[in-house]
Protein backbone atom coordinates (compact mmCIF):
# COMPACT_ATOMS: atom_id res chain seq x y z
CA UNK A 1 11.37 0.01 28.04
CA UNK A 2 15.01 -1.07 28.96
CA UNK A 3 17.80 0.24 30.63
CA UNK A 4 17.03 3.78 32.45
CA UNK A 5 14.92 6.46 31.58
CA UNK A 6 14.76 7.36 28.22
CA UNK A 7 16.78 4.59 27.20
CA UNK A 8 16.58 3.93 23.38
CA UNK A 9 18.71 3.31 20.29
CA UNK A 10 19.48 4.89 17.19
CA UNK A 11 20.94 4.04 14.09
CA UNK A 12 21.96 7.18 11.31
CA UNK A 13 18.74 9.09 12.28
CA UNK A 14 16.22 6.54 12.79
CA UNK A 15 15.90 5.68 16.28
CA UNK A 16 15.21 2.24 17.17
CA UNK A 17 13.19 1.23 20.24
CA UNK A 18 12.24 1.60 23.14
CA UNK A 19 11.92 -2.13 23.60
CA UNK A 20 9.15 -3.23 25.67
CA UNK A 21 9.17 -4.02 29.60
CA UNK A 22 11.03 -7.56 29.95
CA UNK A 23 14.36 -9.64 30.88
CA UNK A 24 15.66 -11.51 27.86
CA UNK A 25 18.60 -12.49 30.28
CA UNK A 26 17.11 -15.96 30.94
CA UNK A 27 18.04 -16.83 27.21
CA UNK A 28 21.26 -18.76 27.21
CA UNK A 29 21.83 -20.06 24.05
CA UNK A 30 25.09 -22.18 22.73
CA UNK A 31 27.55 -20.19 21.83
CA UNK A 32 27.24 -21.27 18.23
CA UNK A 33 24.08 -20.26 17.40
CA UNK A 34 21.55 -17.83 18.97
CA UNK A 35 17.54 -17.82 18.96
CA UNK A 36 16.85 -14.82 16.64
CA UNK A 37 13.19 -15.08 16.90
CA UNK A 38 9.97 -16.80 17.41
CA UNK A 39 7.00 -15.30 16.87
CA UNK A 40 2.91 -17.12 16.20
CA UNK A 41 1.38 -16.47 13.46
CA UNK A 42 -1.71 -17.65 11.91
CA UNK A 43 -1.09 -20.29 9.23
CA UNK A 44 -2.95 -20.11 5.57
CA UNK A 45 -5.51 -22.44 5.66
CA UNK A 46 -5.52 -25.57 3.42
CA UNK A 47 -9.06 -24.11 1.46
CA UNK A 48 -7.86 -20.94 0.29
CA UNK A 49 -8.12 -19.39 -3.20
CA UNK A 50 -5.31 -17.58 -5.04
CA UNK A 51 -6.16 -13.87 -5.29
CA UNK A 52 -3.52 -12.16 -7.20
CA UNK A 53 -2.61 -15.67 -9.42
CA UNK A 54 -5.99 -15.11 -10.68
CA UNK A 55 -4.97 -11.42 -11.64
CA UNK A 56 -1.99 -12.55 -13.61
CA UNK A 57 -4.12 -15.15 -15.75
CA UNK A 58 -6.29 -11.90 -16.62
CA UNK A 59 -2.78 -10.44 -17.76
CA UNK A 60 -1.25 -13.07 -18.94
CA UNK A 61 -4.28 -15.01 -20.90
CA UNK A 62 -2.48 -17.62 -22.15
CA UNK A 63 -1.43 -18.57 -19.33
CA UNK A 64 -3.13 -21.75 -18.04
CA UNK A 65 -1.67 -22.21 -14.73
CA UNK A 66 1.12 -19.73 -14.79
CA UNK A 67 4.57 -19.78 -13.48
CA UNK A 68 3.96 -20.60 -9.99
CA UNK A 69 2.21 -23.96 -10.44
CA UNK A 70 4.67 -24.80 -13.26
CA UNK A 71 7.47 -24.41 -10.59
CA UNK A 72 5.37 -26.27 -7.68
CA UNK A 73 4.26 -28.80 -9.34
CA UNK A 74 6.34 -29.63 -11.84
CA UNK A 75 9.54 -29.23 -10.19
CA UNK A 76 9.01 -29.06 -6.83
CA UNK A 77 11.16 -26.53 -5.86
CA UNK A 78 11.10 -23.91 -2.65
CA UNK A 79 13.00 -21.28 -1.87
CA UNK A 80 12.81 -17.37 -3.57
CA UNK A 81 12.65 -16.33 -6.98
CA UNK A 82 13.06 -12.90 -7.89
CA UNK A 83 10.08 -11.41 -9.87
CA UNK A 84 11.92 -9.40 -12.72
CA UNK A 85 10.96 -8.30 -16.31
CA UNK A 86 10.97 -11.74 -17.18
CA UNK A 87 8.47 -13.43 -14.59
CA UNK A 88 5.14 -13.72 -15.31
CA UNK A 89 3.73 -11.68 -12.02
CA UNK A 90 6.17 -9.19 -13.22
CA UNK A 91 3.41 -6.67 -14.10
CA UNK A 92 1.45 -7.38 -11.44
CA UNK A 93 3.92 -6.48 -8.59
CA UNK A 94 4.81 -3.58 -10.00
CA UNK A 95 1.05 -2.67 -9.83
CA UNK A 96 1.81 -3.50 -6.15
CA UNK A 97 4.70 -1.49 -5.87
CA UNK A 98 3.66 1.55 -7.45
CA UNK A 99 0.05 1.60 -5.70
CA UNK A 100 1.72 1.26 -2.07
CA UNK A 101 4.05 3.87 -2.70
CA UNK A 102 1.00 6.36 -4.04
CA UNK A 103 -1.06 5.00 -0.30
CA UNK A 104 1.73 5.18 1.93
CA UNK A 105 2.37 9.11 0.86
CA UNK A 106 -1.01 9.86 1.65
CA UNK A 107 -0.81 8.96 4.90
CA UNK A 108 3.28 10.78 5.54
CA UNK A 109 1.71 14.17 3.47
CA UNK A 110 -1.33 13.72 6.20
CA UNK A 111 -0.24 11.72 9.38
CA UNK A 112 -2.92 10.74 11.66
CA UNK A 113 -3.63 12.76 14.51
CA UNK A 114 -5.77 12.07 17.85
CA UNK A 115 -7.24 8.72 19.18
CA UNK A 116 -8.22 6.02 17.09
CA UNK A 117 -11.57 6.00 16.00
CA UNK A 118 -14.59 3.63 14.03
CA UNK A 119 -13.89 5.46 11.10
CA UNK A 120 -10.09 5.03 11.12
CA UNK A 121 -10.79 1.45 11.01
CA UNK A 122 -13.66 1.05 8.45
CA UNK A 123 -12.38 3.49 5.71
CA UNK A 124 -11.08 2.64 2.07
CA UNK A 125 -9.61 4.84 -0.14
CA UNK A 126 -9.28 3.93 -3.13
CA UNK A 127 -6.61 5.21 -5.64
CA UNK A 128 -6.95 5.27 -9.79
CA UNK A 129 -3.31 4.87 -11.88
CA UNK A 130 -2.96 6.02 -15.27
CA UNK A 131 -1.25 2.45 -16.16
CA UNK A 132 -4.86 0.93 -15.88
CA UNK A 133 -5.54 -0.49 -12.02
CA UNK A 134 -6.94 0.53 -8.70
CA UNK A 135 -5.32 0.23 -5.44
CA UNK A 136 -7.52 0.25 -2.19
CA UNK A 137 -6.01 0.82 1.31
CA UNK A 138 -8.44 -0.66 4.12
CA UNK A 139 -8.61 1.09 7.30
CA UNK A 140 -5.66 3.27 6.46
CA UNK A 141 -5.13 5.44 9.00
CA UNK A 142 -5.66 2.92 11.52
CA UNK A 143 -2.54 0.80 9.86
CA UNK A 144 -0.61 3.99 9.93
CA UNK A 145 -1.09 4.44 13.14
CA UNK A 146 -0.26 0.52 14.47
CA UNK A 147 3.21 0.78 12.00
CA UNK A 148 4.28 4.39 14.04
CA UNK A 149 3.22 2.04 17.15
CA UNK A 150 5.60 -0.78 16.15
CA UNK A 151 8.40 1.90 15.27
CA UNK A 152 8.55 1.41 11.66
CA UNK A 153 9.57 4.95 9.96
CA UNK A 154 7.01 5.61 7.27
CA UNK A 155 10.08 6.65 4.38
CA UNK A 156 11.76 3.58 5.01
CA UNK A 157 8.42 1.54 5.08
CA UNK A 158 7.62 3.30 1.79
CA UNK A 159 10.79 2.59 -0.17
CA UNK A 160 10.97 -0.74 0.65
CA UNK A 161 7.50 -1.76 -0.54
CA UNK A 162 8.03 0.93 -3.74
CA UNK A 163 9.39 0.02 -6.93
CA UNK A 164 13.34 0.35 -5.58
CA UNK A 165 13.68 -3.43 -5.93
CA UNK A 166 12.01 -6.60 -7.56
CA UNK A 167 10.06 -8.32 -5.23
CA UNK A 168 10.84 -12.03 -4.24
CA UNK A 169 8.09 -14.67 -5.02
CA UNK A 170 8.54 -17.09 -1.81
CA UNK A 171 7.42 -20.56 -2.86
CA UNK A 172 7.06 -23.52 -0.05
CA UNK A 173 5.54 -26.79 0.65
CA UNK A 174 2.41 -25.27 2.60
CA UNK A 175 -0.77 -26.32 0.99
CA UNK A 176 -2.27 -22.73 0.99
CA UNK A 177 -3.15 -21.51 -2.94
CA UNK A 178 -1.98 -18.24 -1.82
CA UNK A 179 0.65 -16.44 -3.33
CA UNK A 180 3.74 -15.35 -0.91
CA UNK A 181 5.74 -12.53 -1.92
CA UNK A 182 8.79 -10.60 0.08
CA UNK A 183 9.71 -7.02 -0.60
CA UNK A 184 13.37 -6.92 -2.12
CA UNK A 185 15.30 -6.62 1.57
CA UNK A 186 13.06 -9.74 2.47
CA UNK A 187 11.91 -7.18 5.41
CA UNK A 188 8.29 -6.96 4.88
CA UNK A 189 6.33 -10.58 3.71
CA UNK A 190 3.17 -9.77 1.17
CA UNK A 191 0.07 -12.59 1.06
CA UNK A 192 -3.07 -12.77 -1.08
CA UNK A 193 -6.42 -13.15 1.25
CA UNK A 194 -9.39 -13.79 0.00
CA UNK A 195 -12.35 -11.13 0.66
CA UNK A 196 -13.98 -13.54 3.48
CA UNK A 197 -10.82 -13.53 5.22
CA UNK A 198 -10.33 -10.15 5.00
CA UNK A 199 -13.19 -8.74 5.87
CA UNK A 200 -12.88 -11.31 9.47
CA UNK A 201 -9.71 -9.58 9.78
CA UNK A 202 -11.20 -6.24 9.62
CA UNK A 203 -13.95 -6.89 12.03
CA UNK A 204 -11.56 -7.78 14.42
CA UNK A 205 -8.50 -5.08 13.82
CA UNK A 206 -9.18 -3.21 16.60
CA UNK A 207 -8.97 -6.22 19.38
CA UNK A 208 -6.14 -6.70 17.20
CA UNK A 209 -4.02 -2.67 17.94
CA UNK A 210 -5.62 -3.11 21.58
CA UNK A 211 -3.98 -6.71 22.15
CA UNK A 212 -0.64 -5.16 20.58
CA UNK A 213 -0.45 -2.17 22.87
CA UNK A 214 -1.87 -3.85 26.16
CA UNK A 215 1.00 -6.92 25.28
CA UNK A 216 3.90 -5.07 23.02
CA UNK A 217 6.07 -7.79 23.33
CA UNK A 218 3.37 -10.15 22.28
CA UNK A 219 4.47 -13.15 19.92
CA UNK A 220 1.72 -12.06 17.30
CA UNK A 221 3.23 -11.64 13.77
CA UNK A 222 2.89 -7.30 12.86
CA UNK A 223 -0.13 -6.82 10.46
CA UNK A 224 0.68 -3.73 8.48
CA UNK A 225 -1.19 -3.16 6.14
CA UNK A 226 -4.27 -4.74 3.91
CA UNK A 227 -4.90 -3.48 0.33
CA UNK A 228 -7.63 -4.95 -2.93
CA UNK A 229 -5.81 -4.07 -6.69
CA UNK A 230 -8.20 -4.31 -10.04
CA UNK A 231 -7.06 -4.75 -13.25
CA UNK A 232 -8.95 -2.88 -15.33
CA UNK A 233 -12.45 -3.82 -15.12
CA UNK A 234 -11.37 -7.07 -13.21
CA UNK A 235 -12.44 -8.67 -9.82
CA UNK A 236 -10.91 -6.90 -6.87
CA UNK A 237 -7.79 -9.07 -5.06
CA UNK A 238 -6.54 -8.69 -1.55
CA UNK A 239 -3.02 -8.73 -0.04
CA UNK A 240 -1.99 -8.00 3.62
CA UNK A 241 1.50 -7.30 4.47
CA UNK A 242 3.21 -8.40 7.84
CA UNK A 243 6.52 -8.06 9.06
CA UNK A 244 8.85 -10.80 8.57
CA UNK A 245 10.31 -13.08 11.46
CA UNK A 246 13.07 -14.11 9.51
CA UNK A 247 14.44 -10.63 8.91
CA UNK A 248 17.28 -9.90 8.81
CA UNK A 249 18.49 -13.06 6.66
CA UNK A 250 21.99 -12.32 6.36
CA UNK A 251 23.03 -15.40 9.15
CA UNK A 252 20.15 -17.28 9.53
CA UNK A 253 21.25 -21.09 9.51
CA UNK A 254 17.51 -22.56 10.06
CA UNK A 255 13.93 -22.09 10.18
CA UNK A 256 11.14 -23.60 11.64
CA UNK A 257 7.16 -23.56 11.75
CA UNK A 258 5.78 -25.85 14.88
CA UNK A 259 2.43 -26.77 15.22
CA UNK A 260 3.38 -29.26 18.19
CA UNK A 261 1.54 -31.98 15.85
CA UNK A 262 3.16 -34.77 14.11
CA UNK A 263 1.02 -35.40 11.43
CA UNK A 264 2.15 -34.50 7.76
CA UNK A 265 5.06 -32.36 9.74
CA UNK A 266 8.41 -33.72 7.88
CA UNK A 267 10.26 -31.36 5.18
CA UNK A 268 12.52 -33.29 3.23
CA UNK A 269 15.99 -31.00 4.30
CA UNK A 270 17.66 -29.81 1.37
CA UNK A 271 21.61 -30.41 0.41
CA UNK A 272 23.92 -28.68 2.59
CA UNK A 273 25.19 -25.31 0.63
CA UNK A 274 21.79 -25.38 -1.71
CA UNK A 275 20.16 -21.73 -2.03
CA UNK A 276 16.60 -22.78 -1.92
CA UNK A 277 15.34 -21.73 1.55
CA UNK A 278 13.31 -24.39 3.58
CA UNK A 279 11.24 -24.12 6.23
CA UNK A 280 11.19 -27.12 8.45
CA UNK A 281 8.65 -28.13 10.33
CA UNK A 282 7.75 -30.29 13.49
CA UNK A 283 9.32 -33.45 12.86
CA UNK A 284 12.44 -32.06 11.69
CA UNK A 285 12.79 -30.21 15.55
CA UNK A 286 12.67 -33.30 16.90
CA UNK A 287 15.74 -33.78 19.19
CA UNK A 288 16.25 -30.03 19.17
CA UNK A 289 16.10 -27.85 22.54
CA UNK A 290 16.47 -24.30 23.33
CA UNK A 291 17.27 -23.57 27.05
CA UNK A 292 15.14 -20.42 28.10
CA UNK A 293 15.85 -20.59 31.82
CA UNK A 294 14.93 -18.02 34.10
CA UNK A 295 13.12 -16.55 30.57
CA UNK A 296 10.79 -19.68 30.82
CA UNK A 297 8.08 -18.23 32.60
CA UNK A 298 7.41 -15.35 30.64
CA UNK A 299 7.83 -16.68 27.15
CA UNK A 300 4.65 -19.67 28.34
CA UNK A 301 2.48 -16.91 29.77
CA UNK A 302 2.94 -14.69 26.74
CA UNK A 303 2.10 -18.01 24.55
CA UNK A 304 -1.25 -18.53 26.70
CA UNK A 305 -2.27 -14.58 26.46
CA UNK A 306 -1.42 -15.05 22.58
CA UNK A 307 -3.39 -17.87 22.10
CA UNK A 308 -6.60 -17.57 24.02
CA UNK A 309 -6.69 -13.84 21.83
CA UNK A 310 -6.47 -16.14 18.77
CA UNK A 311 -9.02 -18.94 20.53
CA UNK A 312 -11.54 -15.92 21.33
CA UNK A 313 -11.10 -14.56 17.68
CA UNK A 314 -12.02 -18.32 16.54
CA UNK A 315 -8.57 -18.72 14.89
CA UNK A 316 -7.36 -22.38 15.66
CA UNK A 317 -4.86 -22.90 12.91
CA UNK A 318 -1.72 -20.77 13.82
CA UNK A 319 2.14 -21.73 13.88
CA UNK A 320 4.96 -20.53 16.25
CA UNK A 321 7.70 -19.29 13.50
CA UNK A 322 11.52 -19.69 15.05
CA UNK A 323 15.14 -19.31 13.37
CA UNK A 324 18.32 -19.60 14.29
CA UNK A 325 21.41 -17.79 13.27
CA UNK A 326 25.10 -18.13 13.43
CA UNK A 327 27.13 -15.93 15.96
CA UNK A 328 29.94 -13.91 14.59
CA UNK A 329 33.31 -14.38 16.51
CA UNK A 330 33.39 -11.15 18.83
CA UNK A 331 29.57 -12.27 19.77
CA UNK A 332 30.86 -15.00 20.79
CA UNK A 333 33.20 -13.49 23.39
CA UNK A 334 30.58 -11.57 23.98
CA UNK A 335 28.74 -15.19 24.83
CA UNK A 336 31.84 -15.79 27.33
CA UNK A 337 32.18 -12.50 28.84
CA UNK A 338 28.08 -12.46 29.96
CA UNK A 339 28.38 -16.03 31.02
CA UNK A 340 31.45 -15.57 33.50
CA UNK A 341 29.92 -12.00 34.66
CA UNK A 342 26.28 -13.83 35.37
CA UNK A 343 27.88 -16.39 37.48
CA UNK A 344 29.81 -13.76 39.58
CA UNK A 345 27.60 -10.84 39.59
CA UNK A 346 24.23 -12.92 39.33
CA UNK A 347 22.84 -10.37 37.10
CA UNK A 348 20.73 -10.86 34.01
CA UNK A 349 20.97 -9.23 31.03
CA UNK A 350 17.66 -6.52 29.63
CA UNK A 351 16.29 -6.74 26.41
CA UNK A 352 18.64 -4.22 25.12
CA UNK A 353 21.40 -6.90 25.11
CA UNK A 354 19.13 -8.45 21.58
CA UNK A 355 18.37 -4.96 20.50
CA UNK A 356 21.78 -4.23 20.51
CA UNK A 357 23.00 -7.27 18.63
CA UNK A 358 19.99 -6.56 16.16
CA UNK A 359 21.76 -2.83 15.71
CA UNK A 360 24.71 -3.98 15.39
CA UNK A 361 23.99 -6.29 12.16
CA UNK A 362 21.31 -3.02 10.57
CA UNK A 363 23.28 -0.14 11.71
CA UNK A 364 26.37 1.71 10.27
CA UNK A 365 25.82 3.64 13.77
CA UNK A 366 24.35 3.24 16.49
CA UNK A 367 23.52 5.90 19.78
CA UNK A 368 22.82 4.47 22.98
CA UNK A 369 20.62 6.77 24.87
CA UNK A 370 20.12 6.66 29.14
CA UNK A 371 23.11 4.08 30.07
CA UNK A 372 25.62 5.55 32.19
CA UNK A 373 28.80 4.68 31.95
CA UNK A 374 30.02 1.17 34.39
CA UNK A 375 31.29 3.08 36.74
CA UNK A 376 28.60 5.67 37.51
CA UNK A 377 26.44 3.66 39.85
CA UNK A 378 29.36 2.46 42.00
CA UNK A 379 30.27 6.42 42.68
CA UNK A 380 28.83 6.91 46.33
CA UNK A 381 28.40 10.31 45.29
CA UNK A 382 26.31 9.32 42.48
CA UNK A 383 22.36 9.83 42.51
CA UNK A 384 20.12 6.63 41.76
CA UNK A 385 19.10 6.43 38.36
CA UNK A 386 15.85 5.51 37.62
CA UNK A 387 14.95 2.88 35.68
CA UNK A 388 11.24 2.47 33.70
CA UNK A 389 10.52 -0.72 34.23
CA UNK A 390 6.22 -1.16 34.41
CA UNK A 391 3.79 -3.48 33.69
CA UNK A 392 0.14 -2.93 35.23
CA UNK A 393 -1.77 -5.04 36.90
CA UNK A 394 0.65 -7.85 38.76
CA UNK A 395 3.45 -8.21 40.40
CA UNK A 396 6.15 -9.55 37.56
CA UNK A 397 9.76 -9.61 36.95
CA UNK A 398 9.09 -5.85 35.92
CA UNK A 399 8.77 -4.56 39.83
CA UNK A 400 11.42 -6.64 40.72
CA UNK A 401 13.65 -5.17 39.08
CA UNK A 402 12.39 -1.55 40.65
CA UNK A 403 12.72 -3.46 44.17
CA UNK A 404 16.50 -4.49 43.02
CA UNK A 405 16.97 -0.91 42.13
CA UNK A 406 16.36 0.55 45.57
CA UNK A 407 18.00 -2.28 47.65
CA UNK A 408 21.81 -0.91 48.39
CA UNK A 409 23.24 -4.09 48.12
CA UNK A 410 22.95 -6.30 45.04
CA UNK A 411 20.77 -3.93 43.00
CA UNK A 412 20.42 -4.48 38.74
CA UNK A 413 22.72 -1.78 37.43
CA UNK A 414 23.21 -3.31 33.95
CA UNK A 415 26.95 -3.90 35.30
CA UNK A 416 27.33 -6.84 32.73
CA UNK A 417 25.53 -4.77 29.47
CA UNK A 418 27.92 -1.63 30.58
CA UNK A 419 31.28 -4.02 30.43
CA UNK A 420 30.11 -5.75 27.15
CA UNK A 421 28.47 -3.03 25.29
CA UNK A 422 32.43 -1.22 26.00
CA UNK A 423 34.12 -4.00 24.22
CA UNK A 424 32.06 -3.39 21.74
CA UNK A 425 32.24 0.30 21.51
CA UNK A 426 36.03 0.07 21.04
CA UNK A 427 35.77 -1.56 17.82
CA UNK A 428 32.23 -1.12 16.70
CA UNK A 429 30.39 2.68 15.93
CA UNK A 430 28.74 2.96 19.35
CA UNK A 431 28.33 6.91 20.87
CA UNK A 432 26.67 6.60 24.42
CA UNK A 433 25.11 10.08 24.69
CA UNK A 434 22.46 11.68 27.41
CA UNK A 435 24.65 11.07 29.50
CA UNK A 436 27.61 10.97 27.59
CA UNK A 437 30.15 8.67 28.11
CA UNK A 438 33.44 6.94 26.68
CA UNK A 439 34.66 3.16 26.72
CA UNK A 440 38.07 3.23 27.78
C-alpha cells in the first residue's frame, strides 16, 4: 500500500496495484541505468529430465535429438527463438496454447469464491481436445486465486498464454534438460518439471500462497500455474508457469543470475549489438555495485525471510535474478529533480515512484488514485490525510512513516513524488482523480 488511502494505479481499465507496504526511496541508482528487478528463484537442478522434449520425439519420430540439442550442442547458441510453423515444438506449443486458454476460461466462467481450502489445492481437472491431447490443471482454483492475489487480470493472463502469438523457446547455458519457453510478450516464462518435482511443489503450495500473502513484497519468483499435457496415449508431461523478472524487455541492458559462488560462474559475454540474450552470472558481476542505502535493511531481511522459507522447504539450490535497464532522458531529470529535492526536503520516495515508472513504459494511460495535489497538505485549512502504511508484528519503517505523518513539522507528504509525478503529467497521459487534481 503506497501513498494515501486507496492509493492505486490504473492503466486503460486494468488497475495496477496497490503495491505492498515499503520505501523504495533508499534506491539511488546512477542516473544511467536503474535496478529494474531482482527477485530469487529456485534454479533447475543439474539431474533433471526433459518433459515436453520427450513429447516432441513422440511427434516428431524421426527426430533423434530434436531441434533443441541440435542448436545447444552443435552450435552453441543462447538467446530466443521463436517457435513457428516451422520449429519442431511447433505442434506441441500450440497444444500448450490452446489447452491453457480452454483451463483459464473455466476458472473466469466460474471464479473462485470463499477461503481457500484442501480441495482447492489437491484438485485436477483434466480437459480432452478434439486435436488428440489432454491438458490437466493442478490445484486450479487455488492458482486462480494466488494470480487475482498478485493482480494479474485473468483476460489478459488468458490471451497471452493463448494461441495470439508464437511462443519463444529460451535456450541458455544452464545445465538443466528442461525446456524454457516464454509466452510471445516474454511476460509469462513456461518450464517442463518432472512429476517428482511437481508433486514436492504441490505438497508445499499452500506454505507457498501463505508465505506470499504474509510477505507480498517477498523476492520469491510468482508460481502461476502447473499443468501435465498427453499426446494421445502418451506419458503425461508437466510445465509450471511463473512470471518473468525480466519483463518488460523493451530497455533491459543486462541480466544476471548470482549464486554468490565462484565456481563454474563465468558466461562468455556476447558481441556488443548481438541479439542473442545472455544471462551472466557471478563472475561476470564482479566489480559491479548497486547502492541500496537507506533500502539496505529491508532488501537483507526480506533475503533471510526468503531463504530460511526455501531452507525449511529443503530447497538449497536457488538464484537471485537481477537486470538492469537504460533510463530514458526525462527519467533522467526525473533522477536530478528527486536527488536535489531529497537533499533539501530529506524525504524518500514510496514504492509508487517504481510503479509509476513501470506504468509509464505498459500504459497508454495511467490514473493515479489517493494523491492530492502538492499543495494540499501545506493548506492549514487542510485535514490530515491518512496514509495506509501497516505491517504487523514490529516496529518497521512502515510505523514510521505513520509517526512522520502526525508530527507537524517534517512529516512524509510525498512532497518530492507530487513535484515529479507533475512534470510528468504535463507531457505524459497521467489523470490524478479521487481527489482530482491538475499539474499546472
Amino acid at each position: 500500500m503506497t501513498w494515501t488511502a486507496s492509493s492505486r494505479l490504473a492503466c486503460r481499465n486494468a488497475e495496477v496495484g496497490p503495491d505492498p507496504c515499503i520505501s523504495v526511496s533508499g534506491i539511488q541508482p546512477k542516473p544511467e541505468k536503474q535496478q529494474l528487478g531482482a527477485m530469487a528463484t529456485p534454479s533447475p537442478g543439474a539431474c533433471e529430465t526433459s518433459s515436453l522434449e520427450a513429447a516432441n520425439r513422440a511427434v516428431s519420430p524421426g527426430s533423434h535429438h530434436g531441434f533443441f540439442w541440435r542448436l545447444r550442442d552443435k552450435h552453441n547458441r543462447v538467446g530466443l527463438f521463436e517457435v513457428n510453423p516451422g520449429h519442431e515444438l511447433h505442434r506441441m506449443t500450440r497444444m500448450m496454447q490452446e489447452g491453457l486458454w480452454a483451463a483459464t476460461q473455466v476458472f473466469m466462467d466460474n471464479p473462485p469464491k470463499g477461503p481457500l481450502t484442501q480441495k482447492d489445492f489437491s484438485e485436477v481437472m483434466t480437459q480432452v481436445h478434439e486435436e488428440g491431447f489432454e491438458m490437466g490443471t493442478l490445484a486450479g482454483p487455488a492458482f486462480a486465486r494466488l494470480r487475482h492475489f498478485l493482480g494479474l487480470n485473468e483476460e489478459d493472463y488468458q490471451a497471452t498464454l493463448g494461441p495470439g502469438g508464437p511462443y519463444l523457446q529460451f535456450l541458455s547455458t544452464s545445465k538443466s534438460k528442461a525446456s524454457f519457453f516464454l509466452s510471445h510478450d516474454q511476460r509469462f516464462f513456461l518450464k517442463t518439471q518432472r512429476q517428482q518435482e511437481v508433486q514436492v511443489l504441490l505438497a508445499h503450495l499452500p506454505r507457498y500462497v501463505q508465505h506470499l500473502r504474509r510477505y507480498p513484497h517477498s523476492l520469491l519468483a510468482r508460481l502461476l500455474g502447473v499443468h501435465s499435457l498427453r499426446v494421445a496415449r502418451g506419458k503425461k508431461k508437466y510445465f509450471i508457469i511463473m512470471q518473468s523478472i525480466f519483463y518488460p524487455v523493451g530497455r533491459i541492458s543486462e541480466r544476471y543470475d548470482i549464486k554468490a559462488c565462484e565456481v563454474s560462474r563465468w558466461v562468455e559475454p556476447v558481441a556488443e549489438g548481438s541479439p542473442f540474450i545472455l544471462v551472466l552470472k557471478d563472475l561476470n558481476f564482479e566489480g559491479k555495485t548497486i547502492n541500496l542505502g537507506p533500502q539496505r535493511n529491508w532488501f537483507l531481511r526480506q533475503m533471510e525471510l526468503d531463504t530460511a522459507f526455501l531452507r525449511d522447504l529443503n530447497v538449497l539450490d536457488y538464484s537471485l535474478l537481477v537486470a538492469f535497464q537504460l533510463l530514458h532522458e526525462d527519467e533522467k531529470d526525473a533522477y536530478t529533480v528527486y536527488s536535489t529535492m531529497r537533499r533539501q526536503s530529506g524525504s524518500f520516495l514510496s514504492t509508487g515512484w517504481f510503479t509509476m515508472i513501470l506504468a509509464l513504459e505498459l500504459c497508454e494511460e495511467i490514473v493515479v488514485y489517493g494523491m492530492v495535489s502538492e499543495s494540499y497538505c501545506s493548506e492549514k485549512s487542510g485535514p490530515s490525510v491518512p496514509y495506509h502504511y501497516f505491517e504487523k508484528g514490529r516496529l518497521d519503517e512502515c510505523q514510521m512513516y505513520l509517526l512522520h505523518e502526525q508530527a507537524p513539522r517534517s512529516a512524509h507528504r510525498f512532497i518530492t513524488e507530487k513535484a515529479v509525478f507533475s512534470r510528468w503529467a504535463k507531457k505524459r497521459p497521467i489523470v490524478f482523480a479521487h481527489p482530482s487534481w491538475r499539474a499546472e
